[in-house]
N, C-alpha and C. Protein backbone atom coordinates (compact mmCIF):
# COMPACT_ATOMS: atom_id res chain seq x y z
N UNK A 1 22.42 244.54 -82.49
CA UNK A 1 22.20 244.39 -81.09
C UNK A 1 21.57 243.07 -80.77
N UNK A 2 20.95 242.47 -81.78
CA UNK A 2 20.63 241.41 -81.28
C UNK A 2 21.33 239.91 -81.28
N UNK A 3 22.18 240.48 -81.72
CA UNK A 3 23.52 239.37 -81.75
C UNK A 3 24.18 239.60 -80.51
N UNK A 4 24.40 240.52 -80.40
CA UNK A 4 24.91 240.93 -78.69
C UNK A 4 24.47 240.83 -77.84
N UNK A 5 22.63 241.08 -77.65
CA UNK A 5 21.66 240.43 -76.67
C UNK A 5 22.16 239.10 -76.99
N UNK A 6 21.60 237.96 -77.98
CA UNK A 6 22.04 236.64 -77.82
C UNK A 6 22.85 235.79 -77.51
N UNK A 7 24.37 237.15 -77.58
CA UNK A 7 25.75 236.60 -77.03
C UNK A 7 25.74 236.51 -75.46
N UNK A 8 24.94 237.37 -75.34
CA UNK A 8 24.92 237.90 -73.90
C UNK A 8 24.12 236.10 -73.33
N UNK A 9 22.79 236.03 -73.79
CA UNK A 9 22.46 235.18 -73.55
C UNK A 9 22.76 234.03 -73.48
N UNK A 10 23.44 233.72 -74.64
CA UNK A 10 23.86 232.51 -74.57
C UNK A 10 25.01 232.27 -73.57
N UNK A 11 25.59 233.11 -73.19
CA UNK A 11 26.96 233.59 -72.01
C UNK A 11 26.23 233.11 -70.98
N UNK A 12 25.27 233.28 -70.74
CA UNK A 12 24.57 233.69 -69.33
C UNK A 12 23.97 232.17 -69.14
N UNK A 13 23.58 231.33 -70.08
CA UNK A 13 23.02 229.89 -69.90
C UNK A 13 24.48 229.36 -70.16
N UNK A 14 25.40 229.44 -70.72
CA UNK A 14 26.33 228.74 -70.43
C UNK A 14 26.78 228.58 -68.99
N UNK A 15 27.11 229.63 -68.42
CA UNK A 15 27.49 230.12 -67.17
C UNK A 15 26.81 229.08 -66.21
N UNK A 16 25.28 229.67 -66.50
CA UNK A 16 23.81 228.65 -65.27
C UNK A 16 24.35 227.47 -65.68
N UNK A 17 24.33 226.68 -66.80
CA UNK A 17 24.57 225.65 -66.83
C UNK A 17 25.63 225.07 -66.27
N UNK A 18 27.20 225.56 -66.29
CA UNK A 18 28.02 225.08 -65.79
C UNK A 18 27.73 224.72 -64.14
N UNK A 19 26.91 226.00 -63.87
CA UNK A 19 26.58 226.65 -62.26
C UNK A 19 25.67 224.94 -61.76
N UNK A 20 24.49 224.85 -62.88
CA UNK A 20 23.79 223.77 -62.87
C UNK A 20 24.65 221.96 -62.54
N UNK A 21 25.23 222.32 -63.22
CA UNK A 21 26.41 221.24 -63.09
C UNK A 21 27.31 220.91 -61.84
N UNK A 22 27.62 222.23 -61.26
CA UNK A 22 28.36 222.28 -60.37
C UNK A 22 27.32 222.19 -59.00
N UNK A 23 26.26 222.34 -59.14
CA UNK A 23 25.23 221.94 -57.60
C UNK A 23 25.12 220.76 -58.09
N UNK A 24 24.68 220.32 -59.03
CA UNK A 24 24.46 218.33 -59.37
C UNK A 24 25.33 217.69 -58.79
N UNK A 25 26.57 218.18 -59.40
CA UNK A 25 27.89 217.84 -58.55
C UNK A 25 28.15 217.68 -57.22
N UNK A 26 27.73 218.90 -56.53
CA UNK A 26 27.59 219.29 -54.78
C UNK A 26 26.64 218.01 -54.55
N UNK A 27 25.39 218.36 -54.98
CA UNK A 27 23.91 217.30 -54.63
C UNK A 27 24.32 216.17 -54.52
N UNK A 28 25.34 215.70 -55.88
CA UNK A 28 25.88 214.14 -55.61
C UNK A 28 26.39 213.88 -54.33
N UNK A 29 27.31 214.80 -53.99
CA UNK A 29 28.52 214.40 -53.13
C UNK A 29 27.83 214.49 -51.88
N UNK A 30 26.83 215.33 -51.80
CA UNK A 30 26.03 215.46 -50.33
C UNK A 30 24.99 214.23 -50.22
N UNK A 31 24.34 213.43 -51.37
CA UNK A 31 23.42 212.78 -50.96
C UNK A 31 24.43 211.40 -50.96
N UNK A 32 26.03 211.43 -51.36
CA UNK A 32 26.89 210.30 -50.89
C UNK A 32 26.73 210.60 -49.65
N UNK A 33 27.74 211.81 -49.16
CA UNK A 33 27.65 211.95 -47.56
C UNK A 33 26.76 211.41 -46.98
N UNK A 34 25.12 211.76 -47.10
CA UNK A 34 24.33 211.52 -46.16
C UNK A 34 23.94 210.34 -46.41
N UNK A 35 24.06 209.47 -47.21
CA UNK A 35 23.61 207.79 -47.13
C UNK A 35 25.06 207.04 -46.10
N UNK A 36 26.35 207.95 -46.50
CA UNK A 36 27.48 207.34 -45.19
C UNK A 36 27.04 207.96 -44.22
N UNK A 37 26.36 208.94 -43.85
CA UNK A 37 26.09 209.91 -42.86
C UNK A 37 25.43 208.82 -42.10
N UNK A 38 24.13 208.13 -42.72
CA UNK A 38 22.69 207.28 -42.24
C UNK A 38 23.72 206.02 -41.92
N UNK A 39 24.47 205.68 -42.83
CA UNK A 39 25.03 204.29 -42.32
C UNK A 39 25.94 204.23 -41.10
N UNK A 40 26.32 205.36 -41.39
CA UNK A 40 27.19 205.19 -39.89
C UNK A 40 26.46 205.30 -38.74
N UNK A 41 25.28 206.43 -38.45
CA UNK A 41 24.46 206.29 -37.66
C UNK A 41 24.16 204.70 -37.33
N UNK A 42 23.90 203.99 -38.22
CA UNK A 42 23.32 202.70 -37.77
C UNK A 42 24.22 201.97 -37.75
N UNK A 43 25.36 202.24 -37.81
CA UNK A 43 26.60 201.43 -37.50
C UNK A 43 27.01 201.63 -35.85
N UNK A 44 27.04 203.20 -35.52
CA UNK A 44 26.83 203.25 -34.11
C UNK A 44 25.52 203.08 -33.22
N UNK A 45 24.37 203.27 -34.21
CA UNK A 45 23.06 202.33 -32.98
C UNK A 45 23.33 201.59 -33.09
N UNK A 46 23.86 200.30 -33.59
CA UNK A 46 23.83 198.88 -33.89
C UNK A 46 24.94 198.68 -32.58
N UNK A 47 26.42 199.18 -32.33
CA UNK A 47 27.46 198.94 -31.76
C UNK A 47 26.99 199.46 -30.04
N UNK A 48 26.18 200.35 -29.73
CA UNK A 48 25.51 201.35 -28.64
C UNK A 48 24.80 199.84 -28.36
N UNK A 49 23.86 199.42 -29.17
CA UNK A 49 22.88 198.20 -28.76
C UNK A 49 23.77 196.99 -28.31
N UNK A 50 24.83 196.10 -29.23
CA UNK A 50 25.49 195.44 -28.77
C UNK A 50 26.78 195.82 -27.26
N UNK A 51 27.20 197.04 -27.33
CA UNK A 51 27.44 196.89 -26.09
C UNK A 51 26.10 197.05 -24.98
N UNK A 52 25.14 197.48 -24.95
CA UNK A 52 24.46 197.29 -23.78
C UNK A 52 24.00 196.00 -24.00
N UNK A 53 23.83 195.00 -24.92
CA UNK A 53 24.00 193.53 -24.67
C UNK A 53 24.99 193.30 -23.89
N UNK A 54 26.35 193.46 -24.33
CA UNK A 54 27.22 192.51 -23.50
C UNK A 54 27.26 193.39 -21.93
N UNK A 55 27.00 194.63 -21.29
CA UNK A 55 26.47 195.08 -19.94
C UNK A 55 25.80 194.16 -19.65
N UNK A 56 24.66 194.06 -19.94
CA UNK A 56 23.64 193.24 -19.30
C UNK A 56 24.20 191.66 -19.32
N UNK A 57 24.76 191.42 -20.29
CA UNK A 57 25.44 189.71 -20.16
C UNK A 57 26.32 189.79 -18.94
N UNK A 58 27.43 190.93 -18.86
CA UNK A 58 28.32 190.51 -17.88
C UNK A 58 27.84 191.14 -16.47
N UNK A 59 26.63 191.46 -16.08
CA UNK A 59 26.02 191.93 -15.38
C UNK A 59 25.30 190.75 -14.77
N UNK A 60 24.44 190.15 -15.54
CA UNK A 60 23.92 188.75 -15.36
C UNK A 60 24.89 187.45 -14.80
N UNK A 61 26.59 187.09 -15.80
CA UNK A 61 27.29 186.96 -15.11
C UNK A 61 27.93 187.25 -13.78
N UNK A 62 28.05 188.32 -13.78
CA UNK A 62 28.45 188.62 -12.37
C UNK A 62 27.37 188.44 -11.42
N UNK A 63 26.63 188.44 -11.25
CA UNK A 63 25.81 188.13 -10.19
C UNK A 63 25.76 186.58 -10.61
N UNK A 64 25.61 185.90 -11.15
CA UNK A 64 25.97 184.48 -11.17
C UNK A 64 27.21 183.93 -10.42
N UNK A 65 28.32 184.65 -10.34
CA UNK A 65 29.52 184.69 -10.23
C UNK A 65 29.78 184.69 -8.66
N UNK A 66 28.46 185.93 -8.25
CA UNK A 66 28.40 186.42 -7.10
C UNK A 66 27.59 185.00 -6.01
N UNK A 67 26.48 184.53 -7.01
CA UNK A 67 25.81 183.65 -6.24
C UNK A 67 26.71 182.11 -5.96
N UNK A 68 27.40 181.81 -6.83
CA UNK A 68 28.68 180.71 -7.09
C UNK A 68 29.56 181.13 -5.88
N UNK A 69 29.78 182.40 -5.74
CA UNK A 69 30.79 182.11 -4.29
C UNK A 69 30.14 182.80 -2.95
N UNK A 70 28.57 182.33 -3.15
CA UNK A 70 28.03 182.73 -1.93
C UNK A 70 27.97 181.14 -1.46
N UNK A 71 27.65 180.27 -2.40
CA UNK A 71 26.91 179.10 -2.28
C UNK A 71 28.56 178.22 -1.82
N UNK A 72 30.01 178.60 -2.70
CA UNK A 72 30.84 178.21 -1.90
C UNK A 72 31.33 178.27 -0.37
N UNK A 73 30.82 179.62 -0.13
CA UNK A 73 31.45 180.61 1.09
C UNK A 73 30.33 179.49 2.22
N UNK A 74 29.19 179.01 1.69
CA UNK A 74 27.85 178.35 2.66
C UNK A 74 28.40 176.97 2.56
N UNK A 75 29.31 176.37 1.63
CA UNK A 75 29.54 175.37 1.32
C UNK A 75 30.74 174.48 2.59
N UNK A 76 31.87 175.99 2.40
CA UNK A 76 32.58 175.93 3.36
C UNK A 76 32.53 176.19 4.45
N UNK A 77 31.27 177.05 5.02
CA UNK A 77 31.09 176.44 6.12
C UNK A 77 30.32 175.41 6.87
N UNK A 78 30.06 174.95 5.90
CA UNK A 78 29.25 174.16 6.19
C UNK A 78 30.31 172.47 6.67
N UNK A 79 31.39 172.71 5.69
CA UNK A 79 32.57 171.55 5.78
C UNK A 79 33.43 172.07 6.72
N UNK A 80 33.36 172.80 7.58
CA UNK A 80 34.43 173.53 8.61
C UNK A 80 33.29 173.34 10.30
N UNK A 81 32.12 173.42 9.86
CA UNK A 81 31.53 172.59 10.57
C UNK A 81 31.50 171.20 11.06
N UNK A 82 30.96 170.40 9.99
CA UNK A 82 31.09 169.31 9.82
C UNK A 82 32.64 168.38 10.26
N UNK A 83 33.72 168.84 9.96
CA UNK A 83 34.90 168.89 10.53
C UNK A 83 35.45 169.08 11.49
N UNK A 84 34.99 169.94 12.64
CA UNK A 84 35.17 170.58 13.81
C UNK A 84 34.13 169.47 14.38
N UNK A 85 33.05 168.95 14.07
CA UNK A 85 31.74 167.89 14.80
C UNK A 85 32.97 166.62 14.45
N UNK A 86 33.66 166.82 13.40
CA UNK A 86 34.07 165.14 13.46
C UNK A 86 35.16 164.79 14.42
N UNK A 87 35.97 166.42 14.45
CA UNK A 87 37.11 166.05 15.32
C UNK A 87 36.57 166.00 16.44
N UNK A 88 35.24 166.86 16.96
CA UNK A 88 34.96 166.81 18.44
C UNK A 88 34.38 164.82 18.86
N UNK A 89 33.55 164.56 17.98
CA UNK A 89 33.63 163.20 18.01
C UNK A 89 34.50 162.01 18.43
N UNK A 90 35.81 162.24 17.23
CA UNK A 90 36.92 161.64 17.27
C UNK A 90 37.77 161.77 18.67
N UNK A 91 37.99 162.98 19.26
CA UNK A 91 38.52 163.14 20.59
C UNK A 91 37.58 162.79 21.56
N UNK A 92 35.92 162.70 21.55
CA UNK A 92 35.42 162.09 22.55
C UNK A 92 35.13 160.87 22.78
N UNK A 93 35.33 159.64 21.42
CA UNK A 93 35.60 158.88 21.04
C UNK A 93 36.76 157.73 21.80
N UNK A 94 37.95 159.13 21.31
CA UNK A 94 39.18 158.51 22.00
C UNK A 94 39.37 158.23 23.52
N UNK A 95 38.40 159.12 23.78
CA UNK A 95 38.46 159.60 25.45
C UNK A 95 38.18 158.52 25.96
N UNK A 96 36.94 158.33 25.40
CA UNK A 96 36.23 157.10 25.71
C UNK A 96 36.89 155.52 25.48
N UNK A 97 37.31 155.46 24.34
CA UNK A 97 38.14 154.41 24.52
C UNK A 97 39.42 154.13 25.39
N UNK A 98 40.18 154.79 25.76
CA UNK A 98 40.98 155.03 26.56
C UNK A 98 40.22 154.36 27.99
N UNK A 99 39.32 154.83 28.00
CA UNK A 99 38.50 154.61 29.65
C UNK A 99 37.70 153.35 29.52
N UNK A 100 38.00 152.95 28.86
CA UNK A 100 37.30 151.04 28.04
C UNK A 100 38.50 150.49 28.44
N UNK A 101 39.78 150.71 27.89
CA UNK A 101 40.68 150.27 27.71
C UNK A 101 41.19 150.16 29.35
N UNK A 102 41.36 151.11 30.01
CA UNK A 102 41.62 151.15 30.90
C UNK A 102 40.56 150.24 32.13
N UNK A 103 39.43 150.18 32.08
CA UNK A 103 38.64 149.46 32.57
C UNK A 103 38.82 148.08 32.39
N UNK A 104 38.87 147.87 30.98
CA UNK A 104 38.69 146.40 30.59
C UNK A 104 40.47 145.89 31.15
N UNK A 105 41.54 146.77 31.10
CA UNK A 105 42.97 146.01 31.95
C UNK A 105 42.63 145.83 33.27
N UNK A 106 41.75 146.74 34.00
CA UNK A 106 41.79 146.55 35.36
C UNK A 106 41.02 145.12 35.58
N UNK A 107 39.56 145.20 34.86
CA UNK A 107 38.30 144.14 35.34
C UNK A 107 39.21 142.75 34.74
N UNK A 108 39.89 142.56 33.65
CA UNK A 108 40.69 141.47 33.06
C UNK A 108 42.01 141.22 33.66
N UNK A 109 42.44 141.53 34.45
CA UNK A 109 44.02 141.26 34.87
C UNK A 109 44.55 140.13 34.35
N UNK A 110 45.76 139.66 33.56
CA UNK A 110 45.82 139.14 33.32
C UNK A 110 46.74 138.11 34.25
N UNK A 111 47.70 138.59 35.19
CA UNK A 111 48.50 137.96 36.13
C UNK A 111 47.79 139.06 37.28
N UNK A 112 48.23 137.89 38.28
CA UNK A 112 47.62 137.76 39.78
C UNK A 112 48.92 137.25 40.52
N UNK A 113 48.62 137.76 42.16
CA UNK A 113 49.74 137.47 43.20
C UNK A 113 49.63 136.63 43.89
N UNK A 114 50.31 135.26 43.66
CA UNK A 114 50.33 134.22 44.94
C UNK A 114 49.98 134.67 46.12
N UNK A 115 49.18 134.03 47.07
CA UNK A 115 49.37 134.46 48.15
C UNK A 115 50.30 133.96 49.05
N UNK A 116 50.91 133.11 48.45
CA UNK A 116 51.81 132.41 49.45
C UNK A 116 53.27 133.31 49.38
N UNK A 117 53.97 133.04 47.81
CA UNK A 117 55.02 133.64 47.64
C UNK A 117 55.24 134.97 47.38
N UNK A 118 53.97 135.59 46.97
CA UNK A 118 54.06 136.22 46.38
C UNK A 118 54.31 136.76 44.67
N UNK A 119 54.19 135.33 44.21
CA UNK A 119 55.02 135.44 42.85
C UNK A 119 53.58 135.99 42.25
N UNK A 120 54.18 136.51 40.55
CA UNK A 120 53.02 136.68 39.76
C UNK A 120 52.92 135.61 38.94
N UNK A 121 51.73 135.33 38.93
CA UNK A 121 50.98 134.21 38.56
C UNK A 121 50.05 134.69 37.06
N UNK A 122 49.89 133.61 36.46
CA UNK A 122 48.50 133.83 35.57
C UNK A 122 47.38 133.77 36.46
N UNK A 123 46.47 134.34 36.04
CA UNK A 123 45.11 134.62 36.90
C UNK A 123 44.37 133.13 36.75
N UNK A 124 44.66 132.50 35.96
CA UNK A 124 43.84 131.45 35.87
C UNK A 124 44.22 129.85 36.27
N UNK A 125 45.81 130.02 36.50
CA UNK A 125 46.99 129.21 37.21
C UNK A 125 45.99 128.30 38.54
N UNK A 126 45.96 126.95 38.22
CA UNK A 126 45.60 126.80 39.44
C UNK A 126 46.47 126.31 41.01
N UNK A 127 47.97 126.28 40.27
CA UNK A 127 49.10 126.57 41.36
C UNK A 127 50.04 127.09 40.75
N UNK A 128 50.86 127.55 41.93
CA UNK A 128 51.80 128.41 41.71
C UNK A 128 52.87 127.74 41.24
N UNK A 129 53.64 127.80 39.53
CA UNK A 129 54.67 127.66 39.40
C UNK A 129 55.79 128.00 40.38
N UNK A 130 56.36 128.46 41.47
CA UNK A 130 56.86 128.72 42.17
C UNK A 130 57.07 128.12 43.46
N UNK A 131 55.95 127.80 44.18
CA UNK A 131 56.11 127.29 45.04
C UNK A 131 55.11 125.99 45.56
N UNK A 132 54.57 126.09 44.01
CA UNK A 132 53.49 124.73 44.12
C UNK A 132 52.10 124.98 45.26
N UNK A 133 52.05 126.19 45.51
CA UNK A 133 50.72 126.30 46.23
C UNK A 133 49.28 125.76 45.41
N UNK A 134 48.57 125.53 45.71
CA UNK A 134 47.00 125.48 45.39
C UNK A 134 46.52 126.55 45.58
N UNK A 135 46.17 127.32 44.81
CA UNK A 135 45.35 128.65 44.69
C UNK A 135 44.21 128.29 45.20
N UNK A 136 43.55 129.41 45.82
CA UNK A 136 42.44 129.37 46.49
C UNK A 136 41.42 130.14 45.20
N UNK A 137 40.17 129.75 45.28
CA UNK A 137 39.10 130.61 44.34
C UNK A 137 38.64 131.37 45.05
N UNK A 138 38.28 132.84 44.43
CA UNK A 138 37.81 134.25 45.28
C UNK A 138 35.95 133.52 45.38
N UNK A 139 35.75 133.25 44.33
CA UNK A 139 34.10 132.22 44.23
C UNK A 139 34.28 131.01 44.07
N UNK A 140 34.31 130.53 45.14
CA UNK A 140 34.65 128.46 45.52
C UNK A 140 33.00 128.35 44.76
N UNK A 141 33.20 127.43 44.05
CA UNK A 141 32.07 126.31 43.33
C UNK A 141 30.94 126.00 44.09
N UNK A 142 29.71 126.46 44.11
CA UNK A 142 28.38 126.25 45.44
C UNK A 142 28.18 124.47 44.73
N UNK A 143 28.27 124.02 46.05
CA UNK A 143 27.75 121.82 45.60
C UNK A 143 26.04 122.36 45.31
N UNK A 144 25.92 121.78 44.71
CA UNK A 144 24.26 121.45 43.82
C UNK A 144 23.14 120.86 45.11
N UNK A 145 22.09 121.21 45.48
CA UNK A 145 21.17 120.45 46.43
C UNK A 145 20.33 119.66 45.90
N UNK A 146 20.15 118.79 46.51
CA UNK A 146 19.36 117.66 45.55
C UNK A 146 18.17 117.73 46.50
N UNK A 147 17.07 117.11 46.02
CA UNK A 147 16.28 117.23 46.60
C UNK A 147 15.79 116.01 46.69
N UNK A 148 15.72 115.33 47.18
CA UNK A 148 15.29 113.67 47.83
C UNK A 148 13.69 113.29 48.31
């Protein structure tokens, strides 16, 4: 019997042992898992962190983006102003010259009407090609007084 107890026994630590073997085995493969388990975790905090970097970058951008076409939108009107003052200028400008122009033909005449013939004359003619008159001056020459 005591060969048969010992068979028994030795059966029975063979067995545990294999059993032993086969959780070492498990233990391995689980404490692989959980070191990929941990790395991936920090593969997705790491990727979670870099995208809320680039949020906040293109967040920061965009309101940059936003202030760039506020400062255009102030820009242009500011040149749609400025433009509308130049044309109002330019047309009051013109207006004005026009009424120079027109002044300065009237006060300058350049031909004048005989009074004799009627012909047109240069204003400064002192007879008439035409009919040989002597023009009269609208301001005859005052003689000088001497004083004696």
């Amino acid at each position: 019997m005591d060969l048969e107890c010992l068979t028994r026994e030795l059966t029975g630590l063979l067995v545990a042992g294999e059993r032993i073997r086969s959780l070492q085995a498990c233990y391995s493969d689980v404490c692989v898992e959980q070191s990929l388990l941990s790395d991936l975790r920090n593969h997705l905090a790491n990727c979670q962190k870099t995208e809320e970097d680039l949020e906040n970058e293109r967040k920061s951008h965009a309101e940059e983006l936003r202030q760039i076409n506020q400062d255009i939108n102030q820009l242009e009107d500011i040149l749609k102003t400025l433009r509308s003052e130049r044309e109002t200028k330019r047309a009051r400008l013109t207006k004005r010259m026009d009424e120079l122009r027109v002044a300065m033909n009237q006060a300058n005449e350049s031909m004048r009407t005989c009074e004799s013939c009627g012909a047109q004359i240069h204003r400064n003619a002192p007879t008439c090609p035409m009919c040989k008159t002597r023009s009269r001056s609208k301001n005859p020459k005052r003689s000088k007084k001497r004083d004696d």
